[in-house]
Protein backbone atom coordinates (compact mmCIF):
# COMPACT_ATOMS: atom_id res chain seq x y z
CA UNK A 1 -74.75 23.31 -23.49
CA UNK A 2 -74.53 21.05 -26.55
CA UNK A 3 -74.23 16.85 -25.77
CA UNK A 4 -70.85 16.48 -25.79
CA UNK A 5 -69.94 19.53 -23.40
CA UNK A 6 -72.70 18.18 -21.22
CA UNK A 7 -71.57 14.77 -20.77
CA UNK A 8 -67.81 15.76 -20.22
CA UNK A 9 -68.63 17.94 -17.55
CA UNK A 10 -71.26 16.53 -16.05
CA UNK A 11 -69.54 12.80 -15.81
CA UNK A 12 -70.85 10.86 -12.96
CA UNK A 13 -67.47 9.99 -12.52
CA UNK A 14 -65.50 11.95 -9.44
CA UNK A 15 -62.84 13.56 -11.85
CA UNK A 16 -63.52 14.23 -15.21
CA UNK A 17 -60.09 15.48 -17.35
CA UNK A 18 -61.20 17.11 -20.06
CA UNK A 19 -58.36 18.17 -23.18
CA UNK A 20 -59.89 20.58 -25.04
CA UNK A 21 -59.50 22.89 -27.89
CA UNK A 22 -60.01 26.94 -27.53
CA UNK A 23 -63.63 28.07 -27.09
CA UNK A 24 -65.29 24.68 -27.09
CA UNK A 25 -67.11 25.62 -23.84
CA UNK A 26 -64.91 24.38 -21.17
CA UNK A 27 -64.74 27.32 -19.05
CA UNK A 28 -68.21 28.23 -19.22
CA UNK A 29 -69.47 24.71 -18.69
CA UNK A 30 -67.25 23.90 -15.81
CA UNK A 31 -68.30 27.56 -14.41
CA UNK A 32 -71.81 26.53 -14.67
CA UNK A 33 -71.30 22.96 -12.90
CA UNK A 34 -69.36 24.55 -10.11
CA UNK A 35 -72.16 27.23 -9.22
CA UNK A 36 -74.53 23.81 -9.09
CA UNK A 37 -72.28 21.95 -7.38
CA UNK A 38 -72.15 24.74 -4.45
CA UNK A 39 -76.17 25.20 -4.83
CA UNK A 40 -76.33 21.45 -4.46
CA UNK A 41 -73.85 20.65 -1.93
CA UNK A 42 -75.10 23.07 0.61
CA UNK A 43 -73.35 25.69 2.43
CA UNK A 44 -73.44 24.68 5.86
CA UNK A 45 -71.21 21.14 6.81
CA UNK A 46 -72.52 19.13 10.02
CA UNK A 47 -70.02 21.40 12.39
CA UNK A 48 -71.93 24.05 11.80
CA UNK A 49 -68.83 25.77 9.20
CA UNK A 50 -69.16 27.16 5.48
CA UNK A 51 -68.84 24.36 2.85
CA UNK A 52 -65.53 26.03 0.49
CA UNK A 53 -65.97 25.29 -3.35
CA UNK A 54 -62.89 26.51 -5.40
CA UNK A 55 -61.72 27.42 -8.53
CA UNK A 56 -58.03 27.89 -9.44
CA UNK A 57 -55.56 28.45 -12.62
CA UNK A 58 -52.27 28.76 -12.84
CA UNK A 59 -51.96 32.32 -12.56
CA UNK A 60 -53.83 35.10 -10.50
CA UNK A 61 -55.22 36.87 -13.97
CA UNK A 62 -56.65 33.69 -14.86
CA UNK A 63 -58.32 32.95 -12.16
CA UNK A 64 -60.45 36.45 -11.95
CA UNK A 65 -62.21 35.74 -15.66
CA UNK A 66 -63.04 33.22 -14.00
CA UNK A 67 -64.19 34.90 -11.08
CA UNK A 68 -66.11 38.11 -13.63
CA UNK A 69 -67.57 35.68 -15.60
CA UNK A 70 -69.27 33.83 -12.36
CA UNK A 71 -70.35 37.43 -10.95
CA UNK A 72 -72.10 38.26 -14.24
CA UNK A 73 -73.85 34.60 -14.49
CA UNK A 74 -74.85 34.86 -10.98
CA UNK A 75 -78.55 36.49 -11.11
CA UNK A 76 -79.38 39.11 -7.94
CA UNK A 77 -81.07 36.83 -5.13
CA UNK A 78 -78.56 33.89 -5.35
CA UNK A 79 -75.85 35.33 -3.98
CA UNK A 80 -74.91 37.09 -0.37
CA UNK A 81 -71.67 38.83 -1.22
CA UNK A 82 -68.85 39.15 -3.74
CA UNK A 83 -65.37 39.58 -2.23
CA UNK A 84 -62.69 40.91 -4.32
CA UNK A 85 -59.60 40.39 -1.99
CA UNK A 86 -59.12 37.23 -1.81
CA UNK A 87 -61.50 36.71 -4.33
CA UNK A 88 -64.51 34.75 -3.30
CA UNK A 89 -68.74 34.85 -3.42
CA UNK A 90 -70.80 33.81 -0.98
CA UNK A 91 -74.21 32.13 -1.48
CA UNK A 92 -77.49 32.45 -0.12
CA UNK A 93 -76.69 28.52 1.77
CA UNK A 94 -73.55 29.77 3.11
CA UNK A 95 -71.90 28.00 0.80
CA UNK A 96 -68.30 30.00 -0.55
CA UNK A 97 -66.85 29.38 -4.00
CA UNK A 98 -63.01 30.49 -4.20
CA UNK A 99 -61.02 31.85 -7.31
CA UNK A 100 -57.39 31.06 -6.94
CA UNK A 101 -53.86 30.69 -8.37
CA UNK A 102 -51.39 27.33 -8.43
CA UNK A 103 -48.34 29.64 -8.73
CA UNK A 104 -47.67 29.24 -4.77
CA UNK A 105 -48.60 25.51 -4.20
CA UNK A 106 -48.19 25.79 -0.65
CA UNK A 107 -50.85 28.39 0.56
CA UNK A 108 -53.67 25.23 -1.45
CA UNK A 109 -53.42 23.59 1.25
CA UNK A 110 -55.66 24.34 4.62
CA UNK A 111 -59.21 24.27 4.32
CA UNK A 112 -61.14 20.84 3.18
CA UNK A 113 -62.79 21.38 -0.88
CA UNK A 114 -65.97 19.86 -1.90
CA UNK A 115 -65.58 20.42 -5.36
CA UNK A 116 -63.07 21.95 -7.29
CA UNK A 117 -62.15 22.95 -10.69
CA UNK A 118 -58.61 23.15 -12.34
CA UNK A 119 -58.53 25.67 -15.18
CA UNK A 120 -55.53 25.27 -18.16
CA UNK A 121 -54.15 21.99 -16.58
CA UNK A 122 -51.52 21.82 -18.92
CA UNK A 123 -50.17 24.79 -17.77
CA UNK A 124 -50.80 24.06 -13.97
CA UNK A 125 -47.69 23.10 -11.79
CA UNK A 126 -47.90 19.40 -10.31
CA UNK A 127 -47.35 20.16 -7.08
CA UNK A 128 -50.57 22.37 -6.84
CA UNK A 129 -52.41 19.82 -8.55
CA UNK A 130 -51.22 17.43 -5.35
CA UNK A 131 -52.49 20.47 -2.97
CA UNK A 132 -55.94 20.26 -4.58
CA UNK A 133 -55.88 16.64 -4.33
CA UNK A 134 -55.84 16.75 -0.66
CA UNK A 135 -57.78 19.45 0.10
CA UNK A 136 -60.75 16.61 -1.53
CA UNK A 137 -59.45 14.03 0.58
CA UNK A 138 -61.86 14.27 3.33
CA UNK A 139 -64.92 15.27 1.59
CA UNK A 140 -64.87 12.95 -1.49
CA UNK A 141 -65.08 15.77 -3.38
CA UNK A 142 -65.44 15.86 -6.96
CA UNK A 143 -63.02 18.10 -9.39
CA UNK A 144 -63.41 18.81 -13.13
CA UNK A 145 -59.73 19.45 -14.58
CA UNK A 146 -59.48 21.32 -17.85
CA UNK A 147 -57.29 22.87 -20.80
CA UNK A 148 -56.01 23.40 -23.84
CA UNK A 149 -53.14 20.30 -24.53
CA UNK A 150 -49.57 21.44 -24.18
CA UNK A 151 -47.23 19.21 -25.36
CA UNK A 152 -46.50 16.14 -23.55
CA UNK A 153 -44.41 16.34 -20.56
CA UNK A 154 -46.67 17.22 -17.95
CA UNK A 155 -48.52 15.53 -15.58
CA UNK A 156 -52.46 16.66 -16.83
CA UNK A 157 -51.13 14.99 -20.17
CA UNK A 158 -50.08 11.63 -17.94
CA UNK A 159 -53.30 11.53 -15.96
CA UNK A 160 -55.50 12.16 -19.00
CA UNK A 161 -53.42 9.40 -20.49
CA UNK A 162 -54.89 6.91 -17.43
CA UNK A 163 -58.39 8.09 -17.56
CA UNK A 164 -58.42 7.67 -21.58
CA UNK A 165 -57.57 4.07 -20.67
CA UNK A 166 -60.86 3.64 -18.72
CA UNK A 167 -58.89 1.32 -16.10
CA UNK A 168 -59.70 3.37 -13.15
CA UNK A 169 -63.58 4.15 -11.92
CA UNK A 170 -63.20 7.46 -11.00
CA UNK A 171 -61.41 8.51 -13.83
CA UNK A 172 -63.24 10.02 -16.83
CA UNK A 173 -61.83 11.29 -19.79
CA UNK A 174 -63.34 12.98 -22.93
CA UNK A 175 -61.89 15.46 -25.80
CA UNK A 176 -64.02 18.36 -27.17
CA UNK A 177 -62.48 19.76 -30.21
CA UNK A 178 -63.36 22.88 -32.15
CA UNK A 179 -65.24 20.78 -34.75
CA UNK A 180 -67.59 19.70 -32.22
CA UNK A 181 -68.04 23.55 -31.05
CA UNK A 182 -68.99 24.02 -34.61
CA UNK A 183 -71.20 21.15 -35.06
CA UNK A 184 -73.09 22.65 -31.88
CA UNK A 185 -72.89 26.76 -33.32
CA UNK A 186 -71.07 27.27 -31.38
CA UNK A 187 -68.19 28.33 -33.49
CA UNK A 188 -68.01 28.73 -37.77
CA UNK A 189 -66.34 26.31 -40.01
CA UNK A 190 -64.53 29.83 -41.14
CA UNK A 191 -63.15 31.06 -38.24
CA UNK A 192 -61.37 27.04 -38.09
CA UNK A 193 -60.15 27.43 -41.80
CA UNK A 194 -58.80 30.57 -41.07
CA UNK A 195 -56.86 29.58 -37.50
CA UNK A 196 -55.34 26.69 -39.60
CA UNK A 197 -53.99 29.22 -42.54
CA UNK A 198 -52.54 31.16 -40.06
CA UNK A 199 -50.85 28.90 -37.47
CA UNK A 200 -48.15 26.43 -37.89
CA UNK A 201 -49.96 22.73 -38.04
CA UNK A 202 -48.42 21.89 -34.40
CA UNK A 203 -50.09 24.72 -33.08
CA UNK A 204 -53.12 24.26 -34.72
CA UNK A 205 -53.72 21.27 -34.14
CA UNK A 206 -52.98 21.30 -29.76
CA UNK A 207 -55.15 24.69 -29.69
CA UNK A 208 -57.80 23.33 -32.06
CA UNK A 209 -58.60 19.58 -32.38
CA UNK A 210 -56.75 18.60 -28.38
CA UNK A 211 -53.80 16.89 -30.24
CA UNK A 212 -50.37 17.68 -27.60
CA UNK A 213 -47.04 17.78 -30.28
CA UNK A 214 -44.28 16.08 -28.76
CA UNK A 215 -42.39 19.59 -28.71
CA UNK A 216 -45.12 21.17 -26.26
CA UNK A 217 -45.20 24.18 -27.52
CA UNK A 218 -41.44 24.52 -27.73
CA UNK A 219 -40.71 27.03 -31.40
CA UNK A 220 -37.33 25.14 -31.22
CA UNK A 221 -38.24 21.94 -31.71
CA UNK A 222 -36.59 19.09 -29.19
CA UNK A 223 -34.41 16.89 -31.67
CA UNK A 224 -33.25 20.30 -33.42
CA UNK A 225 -31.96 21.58 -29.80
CA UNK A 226 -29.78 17.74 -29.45
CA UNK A 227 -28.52 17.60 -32.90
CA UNK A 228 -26.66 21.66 -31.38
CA UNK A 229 -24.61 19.84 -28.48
CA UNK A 230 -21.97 19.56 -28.55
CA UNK A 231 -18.57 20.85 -27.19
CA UNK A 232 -17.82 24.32 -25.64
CA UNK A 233 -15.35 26.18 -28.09
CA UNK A 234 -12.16 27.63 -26.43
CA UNK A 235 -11.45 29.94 -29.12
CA UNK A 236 -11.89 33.74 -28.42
CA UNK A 237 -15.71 35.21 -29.60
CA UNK A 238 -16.25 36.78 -32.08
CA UNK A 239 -19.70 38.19 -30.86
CA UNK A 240 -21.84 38.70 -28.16
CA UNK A 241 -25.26 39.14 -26.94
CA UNK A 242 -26.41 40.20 -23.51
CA UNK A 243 -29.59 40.45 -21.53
CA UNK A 244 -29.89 42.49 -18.89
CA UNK A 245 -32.00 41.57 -15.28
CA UNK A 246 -31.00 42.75 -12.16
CA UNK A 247 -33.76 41.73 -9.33
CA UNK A 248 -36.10 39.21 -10.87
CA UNK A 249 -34.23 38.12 -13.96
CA UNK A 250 -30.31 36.92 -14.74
CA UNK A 251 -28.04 39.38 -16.91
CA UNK A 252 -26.55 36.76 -19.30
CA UNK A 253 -23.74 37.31 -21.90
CA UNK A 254 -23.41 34.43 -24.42
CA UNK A 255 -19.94 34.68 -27.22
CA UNK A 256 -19.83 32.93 -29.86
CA UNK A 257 -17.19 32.27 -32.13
CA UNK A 258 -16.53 32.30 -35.95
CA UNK A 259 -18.37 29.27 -36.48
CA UNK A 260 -21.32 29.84 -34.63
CA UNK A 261 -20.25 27.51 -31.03
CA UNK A 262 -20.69 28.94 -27.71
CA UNK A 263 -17.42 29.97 -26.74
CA UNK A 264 -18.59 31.91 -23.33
CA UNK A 265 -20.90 32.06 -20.97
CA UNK A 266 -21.76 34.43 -18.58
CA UNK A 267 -24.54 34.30 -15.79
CA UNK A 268 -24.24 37.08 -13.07
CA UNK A 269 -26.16 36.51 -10.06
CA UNK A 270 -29.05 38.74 -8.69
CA UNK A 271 -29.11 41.28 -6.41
CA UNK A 272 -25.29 42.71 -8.04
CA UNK A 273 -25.68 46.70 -8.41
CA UNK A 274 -25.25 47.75 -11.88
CA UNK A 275 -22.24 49.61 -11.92
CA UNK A 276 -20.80 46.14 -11.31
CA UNK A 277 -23.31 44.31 -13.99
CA UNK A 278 -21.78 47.05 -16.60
CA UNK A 279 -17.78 46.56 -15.41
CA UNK A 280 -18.53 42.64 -16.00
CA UNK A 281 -20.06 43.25 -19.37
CA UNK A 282 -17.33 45.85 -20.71
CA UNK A 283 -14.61 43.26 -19.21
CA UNK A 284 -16.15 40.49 -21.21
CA UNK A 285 -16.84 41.86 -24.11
CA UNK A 286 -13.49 43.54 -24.95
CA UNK A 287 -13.74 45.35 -28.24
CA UNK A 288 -16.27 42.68 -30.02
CA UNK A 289 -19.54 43.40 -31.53
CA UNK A 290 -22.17 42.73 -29.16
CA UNK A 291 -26.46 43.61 -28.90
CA UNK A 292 -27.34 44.45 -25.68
CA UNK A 293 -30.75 44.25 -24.15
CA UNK A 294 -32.29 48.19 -24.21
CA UNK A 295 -35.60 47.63 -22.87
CA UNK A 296 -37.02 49.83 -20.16
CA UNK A 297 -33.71 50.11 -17.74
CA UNK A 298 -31.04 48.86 -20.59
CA UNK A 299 -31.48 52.22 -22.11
CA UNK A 300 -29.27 54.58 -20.43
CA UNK A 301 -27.30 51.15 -19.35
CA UNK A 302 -26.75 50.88 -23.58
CA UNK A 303 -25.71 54.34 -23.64
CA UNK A 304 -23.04 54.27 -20.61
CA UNK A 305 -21.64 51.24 -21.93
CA UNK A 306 -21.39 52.80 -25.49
CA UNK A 307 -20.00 56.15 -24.01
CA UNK A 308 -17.55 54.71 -21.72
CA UNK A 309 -16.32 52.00 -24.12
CA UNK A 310 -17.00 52.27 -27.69
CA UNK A 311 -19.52 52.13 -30.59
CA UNK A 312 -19.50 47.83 -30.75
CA UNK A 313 -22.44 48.03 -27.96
CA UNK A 314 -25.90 48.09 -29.96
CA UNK A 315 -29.26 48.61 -28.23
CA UNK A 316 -32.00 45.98 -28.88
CA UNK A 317 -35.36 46.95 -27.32
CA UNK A 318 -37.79 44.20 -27.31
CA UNK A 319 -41.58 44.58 -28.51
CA UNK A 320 -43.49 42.10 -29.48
CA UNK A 321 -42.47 42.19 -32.95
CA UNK A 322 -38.88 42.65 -32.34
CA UNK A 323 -38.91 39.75 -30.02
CA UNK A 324 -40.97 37.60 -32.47
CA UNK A 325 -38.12 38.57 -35.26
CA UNK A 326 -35.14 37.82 -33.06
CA UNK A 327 -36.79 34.22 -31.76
CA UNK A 328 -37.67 33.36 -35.71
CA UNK A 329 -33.53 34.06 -36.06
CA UNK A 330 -32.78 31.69 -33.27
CA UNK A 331 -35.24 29.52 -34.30
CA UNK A 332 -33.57 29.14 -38.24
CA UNK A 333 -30.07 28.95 -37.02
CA UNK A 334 -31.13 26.13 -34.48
CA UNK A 335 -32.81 24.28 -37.30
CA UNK A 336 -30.11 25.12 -39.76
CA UNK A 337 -27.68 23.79 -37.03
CA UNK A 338 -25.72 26.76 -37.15
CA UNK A 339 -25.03 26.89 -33.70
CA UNK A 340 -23.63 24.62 -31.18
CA UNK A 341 -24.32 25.26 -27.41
CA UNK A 342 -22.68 23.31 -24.58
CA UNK A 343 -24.73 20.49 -23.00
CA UNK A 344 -23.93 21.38 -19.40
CA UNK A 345 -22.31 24.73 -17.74
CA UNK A 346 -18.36 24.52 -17.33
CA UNK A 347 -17.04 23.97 -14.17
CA UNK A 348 -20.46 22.03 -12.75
CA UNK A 349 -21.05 18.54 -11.92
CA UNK A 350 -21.67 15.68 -14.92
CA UNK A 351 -25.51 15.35 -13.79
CA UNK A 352 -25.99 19.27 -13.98
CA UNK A 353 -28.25 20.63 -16.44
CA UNK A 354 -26.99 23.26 -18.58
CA UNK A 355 -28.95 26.73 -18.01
CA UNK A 356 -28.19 27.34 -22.21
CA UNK A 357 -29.99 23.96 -23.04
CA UNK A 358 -32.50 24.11 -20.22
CA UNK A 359 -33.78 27.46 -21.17
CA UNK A 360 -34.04 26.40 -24.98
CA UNK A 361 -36.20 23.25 -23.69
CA UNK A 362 -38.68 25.13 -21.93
CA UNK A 363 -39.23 27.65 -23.75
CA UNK A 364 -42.97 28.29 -25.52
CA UNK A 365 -44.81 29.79 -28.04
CA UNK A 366 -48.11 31.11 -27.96
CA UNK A 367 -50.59 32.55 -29.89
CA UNK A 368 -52.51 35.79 -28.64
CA UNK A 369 -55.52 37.45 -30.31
CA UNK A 370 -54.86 38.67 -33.63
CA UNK A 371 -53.00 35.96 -34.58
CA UNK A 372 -49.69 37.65 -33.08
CA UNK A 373 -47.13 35.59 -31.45
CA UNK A 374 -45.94 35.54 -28.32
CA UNK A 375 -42.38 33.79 -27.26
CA UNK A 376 -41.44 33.88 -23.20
CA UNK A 377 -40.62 31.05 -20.28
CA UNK A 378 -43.34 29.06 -18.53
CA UNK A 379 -44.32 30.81 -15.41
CA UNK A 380 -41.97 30.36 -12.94
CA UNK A 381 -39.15 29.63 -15.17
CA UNK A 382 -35.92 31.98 -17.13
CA UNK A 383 -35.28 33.09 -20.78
CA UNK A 384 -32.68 34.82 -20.29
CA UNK A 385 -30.34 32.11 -21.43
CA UNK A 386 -32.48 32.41 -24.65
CA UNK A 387 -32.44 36.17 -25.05
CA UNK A 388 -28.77 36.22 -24.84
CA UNK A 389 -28.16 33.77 -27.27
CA UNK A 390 -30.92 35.45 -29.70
CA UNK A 391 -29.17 38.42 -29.49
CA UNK A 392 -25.68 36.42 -30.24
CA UNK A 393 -27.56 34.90 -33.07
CA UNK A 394 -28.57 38.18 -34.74
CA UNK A 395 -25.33 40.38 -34.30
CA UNK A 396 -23.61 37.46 -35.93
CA UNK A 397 -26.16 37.33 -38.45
CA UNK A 398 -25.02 41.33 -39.37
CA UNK A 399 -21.88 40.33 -40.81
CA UNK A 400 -22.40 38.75 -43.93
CA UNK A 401 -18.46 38.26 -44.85
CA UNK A 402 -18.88 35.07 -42.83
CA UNK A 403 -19.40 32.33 -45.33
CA UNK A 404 -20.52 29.51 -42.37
CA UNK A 405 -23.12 32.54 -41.61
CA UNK A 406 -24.79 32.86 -44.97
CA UNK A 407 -27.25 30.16 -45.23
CA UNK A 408 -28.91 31.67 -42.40
């Protein structure tokens, strides 16, 4: 390990937050301190039961690189077993390191931790991060938590916010960006130049040099997403875009009218067979231009609703690229403010967050390898909301005779 990835994860302190940028060493270093920490700590506790070490992300897939990458350090002789389901290894002391997911904060809780590690913080949900906080209660364990900054309206951003301040002793705090990987070799002063061509200077600078935008991520941009509130129109649409869930996700059907304000809103709830979904969206749409969600089931949904009722349904299958081009649409006409969505849902109480507004607030950008980008909720939260009104966006966007459409 190079200096400064040694003395952020190996802080004397008890919990050591570390924000840091992509492939500055986190993961590997904090792998590395964790297989100590259960070689150290021994296996055995003075009842006579196995010492449990853990290691848990936000989501399952996560968590086993995690889990691959400690089998492969591991060399044969230090270990007694490798368990796949639930995935855990077993040392030669007894002692067992666990590799888990946050996504169900409830089943953290049970046996005690004596060390812990929590991978992409930023991402994390709170509530697991208060499971994992009393799991070390009783054995004063120590925890290293780690990630990439996202924005700053979570609570890995507040605590790192209270260590940085050096007011509390057990709090540590440190930053490794990617310059400091490529001080240490660890990465090339290339590779850097080229992420920052490539990437949008927000983005470059939370995955790269640990600096959270106020936006978090959000392609959108907060203050562009206010200055588009404002009152729900009552005149009829002239457009519509709808995407389709059934079990897991919403269908949503957004109108808008000639001058680009929500006019409806549709939300049907899960569970509804689809013969009922299609009656609502026919019903709705009545005779207006509308793109309708064609991915995997949509299809033959598409074609039923274009056979029974007429050519103004158009399919819209989502890829990756297709969805990148349809969020880039939302994304200009939200800037552009050439929309205007309703702050809260009609008919629901004053305090009641809109589902339109929500969805818009939450929703993230991300860059995968290749430099491709990927648009989609937080785990554990909706886009449909967003979808719809993508697809809203772009069939308006079609008809160029409308002058209040153009600048898009």
């Amino acid at each position: 390990m190079y200096q400064k990835q040694m003395a952020a994860i190996f802080d004397p302190r008890r919990f050591s937050l570390i924000e840091a940028s992509t492939k500055s060493g986190k993961t590997h270093g904090c792998l590395c301190w964790l297989i100590e920490q259960a070689l150290l700590g021994g296996g055995i506790d003075d009842k006579g039961v196995q010492k449990n070490y853990s290691w848990i992300a936000p989501v399952s897939q996560q968590s086993e690189m995690a889990f691959t990458r400690m089998v492969a350090y591991l060399p044969q002789g230090t270990f007694m077993a490798v368990r796949s389901s639930p995935k855990r290894i077993i040392l030669l002391n007894g002692a067992v390191i666990w590799f888990k997911s946050g996504d169900k904060p409830n089943s953290l809780y049970g046996d005690d931790i004596y060390a812990a590690v929590i991978d992409e913080a930023s991402r994390f949900k709170e509530e697991a991060w208060q499971a994992i906080r009393s799991t070390l209660t009783y054995t004063k364990g120590p925890c290293r938590i780690i990630g990439n900054v996202k924005g700053r309206r979570n609570w890995f951003y507040a605590l790192a916010r209270r260590a940085e301040s050096g007011n509390e002793i057990d709090l540590g705090y440190h930053r490794m960006t990617a310059y400091d990987a490529v001080t240490a070799g660890v990465l090339t002063d290339e590779e850097i130049a080229g992420a920052k061509r490539h990437m949008p200077e927000a983005a470059f600078r939370e995955l790269y040099l640990a600096e959270p935008s106020d936006d978090g991520g959000n392609p959108f941009g907060l203050n562009n997403i206010a200055q588009c509130v404002g009152a729900m129109s009552t005149e009829r649409p002239i457009v519509w875009g709808w995407d389709l869930g059934k079990s897991v996700n919403y269908t949503v059907g957004i109108g808008l009218d000639d001058m680009g304000i929500v006019s409806r809103f549709v939300r049907i709830p899960l569970q509804q067979p689809w013969w009922i979904i299609k009656r609502t969206i026919m019903r709705e749409t009545d005779g207006v231009d509308a793109f309708v969600d064609s991915t995997g089931v949509g299809d033959p949904i598409v074609d039923e609703l274009q056979h029974e009722a007429g050519s103004w349904f158009q399919g819209y299958k989502f890829t990756p690229h297709s969805k990148q081009q349809l969020m880039e649409g939302l994304q200009m006409a939200i800037q552009e403010r050439a929309i205007t969505i309703p702050d809260r849902d009609e008919g629901m109480p004053v305090d009641h967050p809109g589902h339109i507004r929500h969805e818009l607030e939450t929703f993230e950008y991300q860059y995968a390898p290749g430099g491709r980008v990927t648009y989609s909720a937080p785990e554990g939260y909706y886009d449909d909301c967003v979808c719809s009104l993508a697809l809203a966006v772009a069939c308006k966007t079609t008809n160029r005779s409308l002058s209040v459409w153009d600048r898009l």
